[in-house]
C-alpha atoms as a PDB file:
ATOM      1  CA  UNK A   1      21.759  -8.859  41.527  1.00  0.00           C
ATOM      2  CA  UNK A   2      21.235 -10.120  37.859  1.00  0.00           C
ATOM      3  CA  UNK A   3      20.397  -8.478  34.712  1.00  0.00           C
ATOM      4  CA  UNK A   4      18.249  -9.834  31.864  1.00  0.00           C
ATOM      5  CA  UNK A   5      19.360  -8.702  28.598  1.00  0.00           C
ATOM      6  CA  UNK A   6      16.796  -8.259  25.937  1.00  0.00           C
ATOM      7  CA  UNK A   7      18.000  -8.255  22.310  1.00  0.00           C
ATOM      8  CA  UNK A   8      15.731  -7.297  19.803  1.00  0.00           C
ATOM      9  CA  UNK A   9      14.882  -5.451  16.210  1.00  0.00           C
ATOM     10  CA  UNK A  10      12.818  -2.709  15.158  1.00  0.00           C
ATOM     11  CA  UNK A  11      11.078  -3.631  11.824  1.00  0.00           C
ATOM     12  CA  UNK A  12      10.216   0.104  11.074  1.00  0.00           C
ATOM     13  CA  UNK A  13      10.746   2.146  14.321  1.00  0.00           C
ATOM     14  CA  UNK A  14       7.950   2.605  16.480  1.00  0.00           C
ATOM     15  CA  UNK A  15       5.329   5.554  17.709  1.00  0.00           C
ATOM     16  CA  UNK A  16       4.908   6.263  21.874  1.00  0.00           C
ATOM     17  CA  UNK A  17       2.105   8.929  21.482  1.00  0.00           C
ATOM     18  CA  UNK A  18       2.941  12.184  24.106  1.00  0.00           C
ATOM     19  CA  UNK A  19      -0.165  11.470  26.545  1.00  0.00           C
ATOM     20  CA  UNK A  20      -3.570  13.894  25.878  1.00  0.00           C
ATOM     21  CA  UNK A  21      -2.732  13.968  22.512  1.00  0.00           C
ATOM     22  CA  UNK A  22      -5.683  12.944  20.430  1.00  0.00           C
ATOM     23  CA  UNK A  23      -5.973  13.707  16.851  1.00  0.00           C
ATOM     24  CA  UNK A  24      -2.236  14.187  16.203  1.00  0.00           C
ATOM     25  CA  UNK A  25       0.928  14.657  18.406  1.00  0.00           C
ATOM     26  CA  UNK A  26       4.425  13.817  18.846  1.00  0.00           C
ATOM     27  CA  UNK A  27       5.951  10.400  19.704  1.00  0.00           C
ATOM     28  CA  UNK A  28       8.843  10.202  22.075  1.00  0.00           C
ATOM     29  CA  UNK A  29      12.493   9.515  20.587  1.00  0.00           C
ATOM     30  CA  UNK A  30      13.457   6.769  22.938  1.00  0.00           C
ATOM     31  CA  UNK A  31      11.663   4.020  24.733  1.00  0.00           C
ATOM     32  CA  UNK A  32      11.028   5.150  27.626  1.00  0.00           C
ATOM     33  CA  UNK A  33      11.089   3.490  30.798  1.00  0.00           C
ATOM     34  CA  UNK A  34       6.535   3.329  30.562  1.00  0.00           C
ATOM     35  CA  UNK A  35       6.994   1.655  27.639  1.00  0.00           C
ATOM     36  CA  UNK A  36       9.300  -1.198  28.811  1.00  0.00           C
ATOM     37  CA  UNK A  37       7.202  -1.384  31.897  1.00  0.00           C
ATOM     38  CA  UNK A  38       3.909  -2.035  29.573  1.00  0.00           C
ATOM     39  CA  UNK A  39       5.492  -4.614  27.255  1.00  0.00           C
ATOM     40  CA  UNK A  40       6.965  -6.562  29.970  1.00  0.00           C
ATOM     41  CA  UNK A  41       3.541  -6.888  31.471  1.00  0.00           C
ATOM     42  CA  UNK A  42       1.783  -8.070  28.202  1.00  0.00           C
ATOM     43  CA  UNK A  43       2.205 -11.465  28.741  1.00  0.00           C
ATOM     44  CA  UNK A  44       1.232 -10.911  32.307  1.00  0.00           C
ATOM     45  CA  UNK A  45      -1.834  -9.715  31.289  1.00  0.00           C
ATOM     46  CA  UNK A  46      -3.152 -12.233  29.088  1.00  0.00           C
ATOM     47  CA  UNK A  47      -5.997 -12.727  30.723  1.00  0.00           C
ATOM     48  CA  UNK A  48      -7.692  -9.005  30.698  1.00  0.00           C
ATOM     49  CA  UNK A  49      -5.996  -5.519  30.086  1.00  0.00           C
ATOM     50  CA  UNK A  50      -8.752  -3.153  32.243  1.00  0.00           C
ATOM     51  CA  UNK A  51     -10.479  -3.858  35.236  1.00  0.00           C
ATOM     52  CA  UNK A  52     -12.295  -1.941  37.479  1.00  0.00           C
ATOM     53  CA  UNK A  53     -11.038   1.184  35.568  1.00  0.00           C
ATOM     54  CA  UNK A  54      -7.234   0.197  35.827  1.00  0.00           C
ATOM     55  CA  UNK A  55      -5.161  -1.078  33.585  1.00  0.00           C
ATOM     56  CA  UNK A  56      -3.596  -3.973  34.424  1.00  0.00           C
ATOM     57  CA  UNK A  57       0.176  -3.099  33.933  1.00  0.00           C
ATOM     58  CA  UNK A  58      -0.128  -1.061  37.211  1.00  0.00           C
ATOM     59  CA  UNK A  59      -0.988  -4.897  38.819  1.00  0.00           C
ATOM     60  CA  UNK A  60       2.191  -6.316  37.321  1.00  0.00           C
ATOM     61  CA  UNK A  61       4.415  -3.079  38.709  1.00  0.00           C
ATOM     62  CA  UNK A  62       2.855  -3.883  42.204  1.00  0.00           C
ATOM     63  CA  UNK A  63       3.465  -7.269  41.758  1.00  0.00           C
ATOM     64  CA  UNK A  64       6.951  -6.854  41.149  1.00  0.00           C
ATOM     65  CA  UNK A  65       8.283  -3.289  41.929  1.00  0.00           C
ATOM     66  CA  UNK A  66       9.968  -4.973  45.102  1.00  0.00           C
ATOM     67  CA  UNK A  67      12.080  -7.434  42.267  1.00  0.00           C
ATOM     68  CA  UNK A  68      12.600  -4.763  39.668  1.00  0.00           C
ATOM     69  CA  UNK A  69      15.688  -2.708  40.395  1.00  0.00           C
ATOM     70  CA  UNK A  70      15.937  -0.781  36.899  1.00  0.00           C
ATOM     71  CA  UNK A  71      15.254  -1.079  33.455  1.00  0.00           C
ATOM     72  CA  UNK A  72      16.513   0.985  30.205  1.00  0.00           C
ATOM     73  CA  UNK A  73      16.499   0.794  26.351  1.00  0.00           C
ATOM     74  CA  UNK A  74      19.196   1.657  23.825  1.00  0.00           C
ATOM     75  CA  UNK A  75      18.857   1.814  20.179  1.00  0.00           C
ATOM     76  CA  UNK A  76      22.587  -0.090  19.342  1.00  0.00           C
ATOM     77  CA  UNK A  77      22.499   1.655  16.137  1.00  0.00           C
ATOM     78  CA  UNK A  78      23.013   5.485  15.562  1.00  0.00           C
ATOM     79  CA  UNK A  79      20.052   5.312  13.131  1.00  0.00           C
ATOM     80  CA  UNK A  80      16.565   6.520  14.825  1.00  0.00           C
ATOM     81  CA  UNK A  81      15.348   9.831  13.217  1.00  0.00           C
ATOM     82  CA  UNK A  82      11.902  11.802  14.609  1.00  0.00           C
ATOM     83  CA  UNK A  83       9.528  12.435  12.338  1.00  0.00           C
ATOM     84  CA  UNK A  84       5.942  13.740  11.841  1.00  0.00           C
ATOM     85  CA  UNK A  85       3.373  11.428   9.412  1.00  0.00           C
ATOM     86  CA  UNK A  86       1.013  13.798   8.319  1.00  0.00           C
ATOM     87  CA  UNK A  87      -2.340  12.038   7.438  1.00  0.00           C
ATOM     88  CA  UNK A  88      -6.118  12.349   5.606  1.00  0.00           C
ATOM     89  CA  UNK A  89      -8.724  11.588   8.456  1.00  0.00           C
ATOM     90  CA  UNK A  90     -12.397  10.964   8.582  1.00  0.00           C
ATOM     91  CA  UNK A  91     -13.804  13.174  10.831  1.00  0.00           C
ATOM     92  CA  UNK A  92     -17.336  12.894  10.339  1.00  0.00           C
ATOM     93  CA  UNK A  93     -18.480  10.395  13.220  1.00  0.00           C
ATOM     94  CA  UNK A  94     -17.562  13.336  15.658  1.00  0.00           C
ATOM     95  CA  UNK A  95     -19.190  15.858  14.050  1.00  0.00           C
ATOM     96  CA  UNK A  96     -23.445  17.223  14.147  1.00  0.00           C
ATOM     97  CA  UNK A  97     -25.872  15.138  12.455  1.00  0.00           C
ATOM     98  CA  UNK A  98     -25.839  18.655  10.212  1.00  0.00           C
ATOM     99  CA  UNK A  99     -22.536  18.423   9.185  1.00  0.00           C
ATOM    100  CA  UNK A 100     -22.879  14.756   7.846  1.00  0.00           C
ATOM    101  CA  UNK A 101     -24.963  15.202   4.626  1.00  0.00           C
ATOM    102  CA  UNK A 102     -22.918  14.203   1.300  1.00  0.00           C
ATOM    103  CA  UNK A 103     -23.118  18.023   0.455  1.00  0.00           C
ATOM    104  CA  UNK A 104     -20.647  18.670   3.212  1.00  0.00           C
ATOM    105  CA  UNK A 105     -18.627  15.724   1.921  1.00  0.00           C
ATOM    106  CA  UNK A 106     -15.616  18.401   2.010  1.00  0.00           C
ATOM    107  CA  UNK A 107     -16.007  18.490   5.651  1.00  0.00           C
ATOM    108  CA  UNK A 108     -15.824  14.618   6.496  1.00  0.00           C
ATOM    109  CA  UNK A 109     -12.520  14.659   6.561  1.00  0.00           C
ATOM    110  CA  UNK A 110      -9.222  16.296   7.920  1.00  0.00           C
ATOM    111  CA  UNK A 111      -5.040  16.496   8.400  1.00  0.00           C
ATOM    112  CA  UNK A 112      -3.068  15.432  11.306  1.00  0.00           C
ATOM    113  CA  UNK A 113       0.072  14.774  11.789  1.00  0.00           C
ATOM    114  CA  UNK A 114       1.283  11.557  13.729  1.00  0.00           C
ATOM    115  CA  UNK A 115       4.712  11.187  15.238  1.00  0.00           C
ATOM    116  CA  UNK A 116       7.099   8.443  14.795  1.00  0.00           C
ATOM    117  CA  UNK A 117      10.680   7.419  15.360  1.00  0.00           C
ATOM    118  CA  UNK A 118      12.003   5.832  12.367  1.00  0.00           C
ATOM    119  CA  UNK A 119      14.583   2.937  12.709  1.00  0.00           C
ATOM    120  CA  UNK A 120      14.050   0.337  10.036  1.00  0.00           C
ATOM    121  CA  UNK A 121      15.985  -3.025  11.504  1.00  0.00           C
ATOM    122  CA  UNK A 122      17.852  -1.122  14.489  1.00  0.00           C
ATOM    123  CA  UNK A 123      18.626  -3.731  16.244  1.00  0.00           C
ATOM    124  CA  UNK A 124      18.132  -2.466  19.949  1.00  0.00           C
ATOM    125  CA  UNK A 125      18.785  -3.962  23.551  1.00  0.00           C
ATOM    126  CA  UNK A 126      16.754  -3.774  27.257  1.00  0.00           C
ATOM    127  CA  UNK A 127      18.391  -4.334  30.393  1.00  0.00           C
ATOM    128  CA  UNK A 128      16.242  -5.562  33.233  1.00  0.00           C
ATOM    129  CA  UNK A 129      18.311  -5.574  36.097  1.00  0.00           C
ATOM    130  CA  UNK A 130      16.434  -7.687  38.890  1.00  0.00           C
ATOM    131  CA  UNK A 131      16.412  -8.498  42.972  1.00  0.00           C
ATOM    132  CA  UNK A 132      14.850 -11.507  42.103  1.00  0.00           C
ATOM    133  CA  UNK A 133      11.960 -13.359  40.091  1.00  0.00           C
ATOM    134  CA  UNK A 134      14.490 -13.612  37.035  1.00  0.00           C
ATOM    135  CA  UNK A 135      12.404 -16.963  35.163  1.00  0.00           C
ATOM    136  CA  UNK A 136       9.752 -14.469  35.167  1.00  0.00           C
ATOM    137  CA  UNK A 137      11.080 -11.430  33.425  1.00  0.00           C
ATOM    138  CA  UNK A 138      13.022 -14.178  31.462  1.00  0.00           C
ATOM    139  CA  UNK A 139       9.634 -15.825  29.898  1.00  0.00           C
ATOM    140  CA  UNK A 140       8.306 -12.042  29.808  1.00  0.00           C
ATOM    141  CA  UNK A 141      10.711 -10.719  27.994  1.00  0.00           C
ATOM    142  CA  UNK A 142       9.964 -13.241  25.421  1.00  0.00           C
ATOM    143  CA  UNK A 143       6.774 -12.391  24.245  1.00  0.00           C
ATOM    144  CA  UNK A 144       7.217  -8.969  23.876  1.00  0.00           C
ATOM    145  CA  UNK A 145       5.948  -8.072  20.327  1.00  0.00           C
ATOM    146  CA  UNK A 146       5.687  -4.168  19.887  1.00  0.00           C
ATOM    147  CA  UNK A 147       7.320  -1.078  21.900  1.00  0.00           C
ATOM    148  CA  UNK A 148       5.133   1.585  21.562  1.00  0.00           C
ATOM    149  CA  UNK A 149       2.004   1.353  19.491  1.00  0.00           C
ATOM    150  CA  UNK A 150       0.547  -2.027  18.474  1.00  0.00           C
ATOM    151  CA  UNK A 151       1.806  -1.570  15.029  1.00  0.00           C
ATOM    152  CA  UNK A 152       5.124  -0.393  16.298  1.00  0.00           C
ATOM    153  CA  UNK A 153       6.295  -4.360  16.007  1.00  0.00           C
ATOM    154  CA  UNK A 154       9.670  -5.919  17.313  1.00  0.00           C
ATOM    155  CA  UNK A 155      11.564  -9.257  16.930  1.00  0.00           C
ATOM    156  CA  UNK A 156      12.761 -10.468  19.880  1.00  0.00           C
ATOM    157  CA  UNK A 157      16.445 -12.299  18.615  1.00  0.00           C
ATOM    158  CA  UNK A 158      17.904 -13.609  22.182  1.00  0.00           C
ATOM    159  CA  UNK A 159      17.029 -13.116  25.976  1.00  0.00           C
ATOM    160  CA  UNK A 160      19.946 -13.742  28.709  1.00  0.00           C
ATOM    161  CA  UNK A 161      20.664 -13.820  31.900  1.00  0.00           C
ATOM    162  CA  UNK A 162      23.745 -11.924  33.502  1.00  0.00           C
ATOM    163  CA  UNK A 163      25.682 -11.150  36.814  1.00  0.00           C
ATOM    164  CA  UNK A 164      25.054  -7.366  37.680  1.00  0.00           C
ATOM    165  CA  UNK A 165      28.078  -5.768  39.444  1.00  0.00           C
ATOM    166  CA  UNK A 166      29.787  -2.399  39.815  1.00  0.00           C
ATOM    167  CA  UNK A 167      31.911  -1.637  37.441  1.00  0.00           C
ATOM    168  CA  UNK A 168      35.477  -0.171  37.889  1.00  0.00           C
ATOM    169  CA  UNK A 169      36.025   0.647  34.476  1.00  0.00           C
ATOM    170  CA  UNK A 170      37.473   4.612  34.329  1.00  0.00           C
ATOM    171  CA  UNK A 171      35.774   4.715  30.528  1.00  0.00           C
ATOM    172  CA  UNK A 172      32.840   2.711  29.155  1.00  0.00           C
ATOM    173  CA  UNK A 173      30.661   2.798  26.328  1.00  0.00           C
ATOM    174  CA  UNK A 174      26.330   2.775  26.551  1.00  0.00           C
ATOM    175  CA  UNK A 175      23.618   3.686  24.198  1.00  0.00           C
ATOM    176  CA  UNK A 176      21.504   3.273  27.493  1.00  0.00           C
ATOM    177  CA  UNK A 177      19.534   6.675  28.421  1.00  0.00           C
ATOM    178  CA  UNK A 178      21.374   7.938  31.592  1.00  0.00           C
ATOM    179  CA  UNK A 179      18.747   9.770  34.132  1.00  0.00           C
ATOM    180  CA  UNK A 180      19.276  13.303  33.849  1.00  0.00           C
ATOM    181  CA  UNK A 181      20.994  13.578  37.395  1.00  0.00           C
ATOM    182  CA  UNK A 182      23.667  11.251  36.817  1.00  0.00           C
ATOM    183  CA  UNK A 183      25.444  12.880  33.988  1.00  0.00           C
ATOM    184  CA  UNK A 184      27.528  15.804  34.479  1.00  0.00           C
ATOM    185  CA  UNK A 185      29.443  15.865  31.154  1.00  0.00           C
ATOM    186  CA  UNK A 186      26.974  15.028  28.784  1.00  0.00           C
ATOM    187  CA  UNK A 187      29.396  14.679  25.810  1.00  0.00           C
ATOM    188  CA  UNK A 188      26.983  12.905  22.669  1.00  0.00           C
ATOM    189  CA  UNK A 189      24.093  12.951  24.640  1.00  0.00           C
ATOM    190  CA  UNK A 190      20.905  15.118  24.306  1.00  0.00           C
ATOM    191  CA  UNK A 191      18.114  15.590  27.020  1.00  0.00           C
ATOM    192  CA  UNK A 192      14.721  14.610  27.079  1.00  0.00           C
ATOM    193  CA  UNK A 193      11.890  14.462  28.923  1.00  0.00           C
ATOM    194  CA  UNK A 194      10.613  11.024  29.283  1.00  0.00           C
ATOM    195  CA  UNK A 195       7.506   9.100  31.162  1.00  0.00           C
ATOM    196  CA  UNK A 196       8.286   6.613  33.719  1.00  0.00           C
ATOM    197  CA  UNK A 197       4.939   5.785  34.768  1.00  0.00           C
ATOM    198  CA  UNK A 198       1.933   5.994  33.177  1.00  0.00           C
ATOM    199  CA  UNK A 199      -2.018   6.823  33.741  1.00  0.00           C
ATOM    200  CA  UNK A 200      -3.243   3.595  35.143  1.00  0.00           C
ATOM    201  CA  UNK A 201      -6.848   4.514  36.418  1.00  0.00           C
ATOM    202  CA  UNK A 202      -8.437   4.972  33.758  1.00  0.00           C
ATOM    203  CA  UNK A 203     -12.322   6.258  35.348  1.00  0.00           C
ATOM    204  CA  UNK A 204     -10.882   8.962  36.934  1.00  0.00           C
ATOM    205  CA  UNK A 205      -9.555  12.874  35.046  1.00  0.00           C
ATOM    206  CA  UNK A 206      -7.025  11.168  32.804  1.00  0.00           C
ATOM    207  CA  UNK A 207      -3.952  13.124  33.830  1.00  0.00           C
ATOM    208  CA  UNK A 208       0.411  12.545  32.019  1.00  0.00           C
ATOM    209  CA  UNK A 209       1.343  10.464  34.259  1.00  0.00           C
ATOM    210  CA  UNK A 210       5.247  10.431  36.141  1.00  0.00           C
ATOM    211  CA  UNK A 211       7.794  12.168  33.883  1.00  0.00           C
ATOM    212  CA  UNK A 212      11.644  12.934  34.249  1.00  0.00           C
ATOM    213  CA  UNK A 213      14.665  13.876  32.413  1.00  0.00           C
ATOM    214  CA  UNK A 214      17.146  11.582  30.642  1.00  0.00           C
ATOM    215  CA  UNK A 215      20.214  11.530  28.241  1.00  0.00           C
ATOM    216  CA  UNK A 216      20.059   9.881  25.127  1.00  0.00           C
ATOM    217  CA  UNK A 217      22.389   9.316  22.613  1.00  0.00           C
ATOM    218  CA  UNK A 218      22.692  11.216  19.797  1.00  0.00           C
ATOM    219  CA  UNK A 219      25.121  12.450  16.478  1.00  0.00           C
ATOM    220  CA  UNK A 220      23.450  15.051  14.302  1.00  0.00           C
ATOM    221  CA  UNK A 221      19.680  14.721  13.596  1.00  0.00           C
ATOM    222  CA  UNK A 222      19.560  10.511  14.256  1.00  0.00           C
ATOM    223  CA  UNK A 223      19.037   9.065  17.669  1.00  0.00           C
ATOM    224  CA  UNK A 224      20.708   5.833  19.393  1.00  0.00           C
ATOM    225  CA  UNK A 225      24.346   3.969  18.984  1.00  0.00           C
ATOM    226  CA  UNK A 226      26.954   3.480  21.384  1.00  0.00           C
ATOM    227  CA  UNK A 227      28.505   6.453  23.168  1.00  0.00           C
ATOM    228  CA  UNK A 228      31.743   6.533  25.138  1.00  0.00           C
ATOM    229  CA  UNK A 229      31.304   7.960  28.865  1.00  0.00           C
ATOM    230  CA  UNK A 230      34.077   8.527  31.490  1.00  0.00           C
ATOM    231  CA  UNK A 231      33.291   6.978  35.070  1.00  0.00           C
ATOM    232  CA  UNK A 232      34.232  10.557  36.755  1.00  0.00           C
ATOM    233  CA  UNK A 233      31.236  12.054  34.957  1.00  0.00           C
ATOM    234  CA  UNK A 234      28.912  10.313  36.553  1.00  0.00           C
ATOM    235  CA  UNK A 235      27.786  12.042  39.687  1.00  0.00           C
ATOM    236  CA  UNK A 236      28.212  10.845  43.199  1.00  0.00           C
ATOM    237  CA  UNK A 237      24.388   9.781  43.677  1.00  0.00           C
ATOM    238  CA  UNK A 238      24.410   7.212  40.574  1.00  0.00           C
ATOM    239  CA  UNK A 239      25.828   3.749  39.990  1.00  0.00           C
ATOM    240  CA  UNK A 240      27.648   2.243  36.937  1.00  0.00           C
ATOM    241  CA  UNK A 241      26.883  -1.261  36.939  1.00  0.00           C
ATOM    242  CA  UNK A 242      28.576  -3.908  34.362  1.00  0.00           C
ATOM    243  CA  UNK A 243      25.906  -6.445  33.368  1.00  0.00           C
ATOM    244  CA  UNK A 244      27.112  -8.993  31.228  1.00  0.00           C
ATOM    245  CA  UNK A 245      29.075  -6.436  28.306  1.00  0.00           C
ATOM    246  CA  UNK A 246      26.465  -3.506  29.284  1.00  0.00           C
ATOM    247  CA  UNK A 247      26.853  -0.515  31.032  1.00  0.00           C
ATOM    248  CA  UNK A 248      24.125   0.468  32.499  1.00  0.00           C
ATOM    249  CA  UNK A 249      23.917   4.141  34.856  1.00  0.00           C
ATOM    250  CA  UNK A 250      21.222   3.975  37.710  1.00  0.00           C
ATOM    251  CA  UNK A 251      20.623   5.916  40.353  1.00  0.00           C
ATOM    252  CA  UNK A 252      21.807   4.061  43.445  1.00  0.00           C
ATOM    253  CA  UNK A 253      17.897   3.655  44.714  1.00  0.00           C
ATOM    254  CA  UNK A 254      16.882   2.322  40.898  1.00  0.00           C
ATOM    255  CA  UNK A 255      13.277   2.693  40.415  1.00  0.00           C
ATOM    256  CA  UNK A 256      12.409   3.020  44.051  1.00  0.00           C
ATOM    257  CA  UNK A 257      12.770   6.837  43.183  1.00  0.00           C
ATOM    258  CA  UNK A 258       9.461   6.307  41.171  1.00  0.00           C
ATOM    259  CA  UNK A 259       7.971   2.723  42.776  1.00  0.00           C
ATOM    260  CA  UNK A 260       7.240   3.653  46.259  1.00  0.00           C
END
C-alpha cells in the first residue's frame, strides 16, 4: 500500500456548514473525512459539478472507492478555535411582496450567526493512503484550493508519495482524528461527531448524509497539534500504520466500513 501525503496551510481557517442548516449554523471543528472526499474530486470534476440531480463527487468515490483505503486530516498546529460569526442579512427577497415596501425597511434585514474554525496559517497535513491509482490522487491532491467553504482557501506547500506499513512502534505521536472505535484511552483527545459521506442526490428529500464518531486532538479551548498515543490503546479491530513519518489509526477494513 502507499500513502500520499498532503501538506498544506490554512490562510484563515475554514467553515464546513452542519448539513440543513440554512440561515445560520455551526461548522465542524475538523475536516472531516466528506470534506477531503469533495476536494479531492474537484479537479475530477472540472467538467460539471451536478448532473442528473447528483453531484458529481459521488462519481469520483465510485470511481475510486475500490483504490481508496483511508483518508484523514490533522491540523499540525494546536491552534484551531470554534467560533460563531454573527452577521446583518438581507432578508427581504424571501419575504411577501407586503413586507417589501421601504416603510418596512426595518424588516429587510436580519442576524445570524455563521460558524467557523479559526486557524490563521495552521499549517495542516492529509494522508491518502491508496490500493492503487497513486498519479491520480497525486495530480488531485494538487489542485485542491479550499477545505470547506469556497472562501475557506488553502495553499497546497508539497504532495508526496510514501510506503504504508504497520507500525511496531509501542508509542507514537498523530494529530490525525482516530475513529471513535479505535481509541480506548483517549488521553488529549475529544469526540466528535463527524460526516463521512455526504448528500449526493440532490432531487430527492435532502437528508445529513453518513455520520460517525472520531477523536480529535485537543488542549484547552483550541483544536489540532500533535498528540502522543500508546500502541496498546488502540483496540484490537484498528490498525496503526507508519506512512512515511505519519501515524495514521484505521480501522482494519478502511473506508470499506462506509464505501460498500
Amino acid at each position: 500500500m502507499k500513502g500520499v501525503l498532503i501538506y498544506g496551510l490554512h490562510h484563515w481557517g475554514f467553515s464546513i456548514r452542519v448539513p440543513k442548516a440554512s440561515a445560520g449554523g455551526k461548522s465542524f471543528p475538523y475536516v472531516p473525512i466528506s470534506t477531503i472526499l469533495g476536494a479531492l474530486s474537484k479537479s475530477y470534476c472540472e467538467n460539471y459539478a451536478v448532473k442528473n440531480g447528483t453531484s458529481c463527487t459521488k462519481e469520483f468515490i465510485d470511481k475510486y472507492k475500490g483504490s481508496l483505503f483511508w483518508v484523514a486530516y490533522g491540523a499540525d498546529e494546536s491552534r484551531l478555535l470554534p467560533y460563531s460569526d454573527i452577521m446583518r442579512e438581507q432578508r427581504v427577497s424571501y419575504k411577501q411582496k407586503k413586507y417589501r415596501s421601504a416603510e418596512k425597511l426595518r424588516d429587510w434585514f436580519g442576524v445570524s450567526a455563521f460558524g467557523k474554525t479559526y486557524g490563521e496559517s495552521v499549517k495542516f497535513s492529509i494522508a491518502v493512503l491508496l490500493k492503487d491509482k497513486v498519479e491520480d490522487f497525486v495530480k488531485y491532491s494538487w489542485q485542491i484550493i479550499s477545505l470547506g467553504s469556497k472562501e475557506s482557501l488553502v495553499t497546497i506547500e508539497h504532495v508526496e508519495v510514501v510506503d504504508v506499513e504497520e507500525s511496531e512502534e509501542e508509542q507514537f505521536s498523530t494529530s490525525f482524528f482516530i475513529p471513535q472505535q479505535c481509541l480506548i484511552d483517549t488521553g488529549d483527545f475529544e469526540l466528535q461527531e463527524l460526516p463521512v459521506l455526504s448528500t449526493y442526490n440532490l432531487t430527492k428529500e435532502p437528508d445529513e448524509g453518513v455520520f460517525d464518531k472520531f477523536w480529535v486532538p485537543i488542549r484547552g479551548p483550541l483544536i489540532g497539534g500533535e498528540v502522543k498515543v500508546k500502541k496498546d490503546a488502540i483496540n484490537e479491530q484498528c490498525t496503526v500504520y507508519r506512512a512515511g513519518e505519519k501515524y495514521v489509526v484505521t480501522f482494519k477494513e478502511g473506508l470499506t466500513k462506509w464505501l460498500k
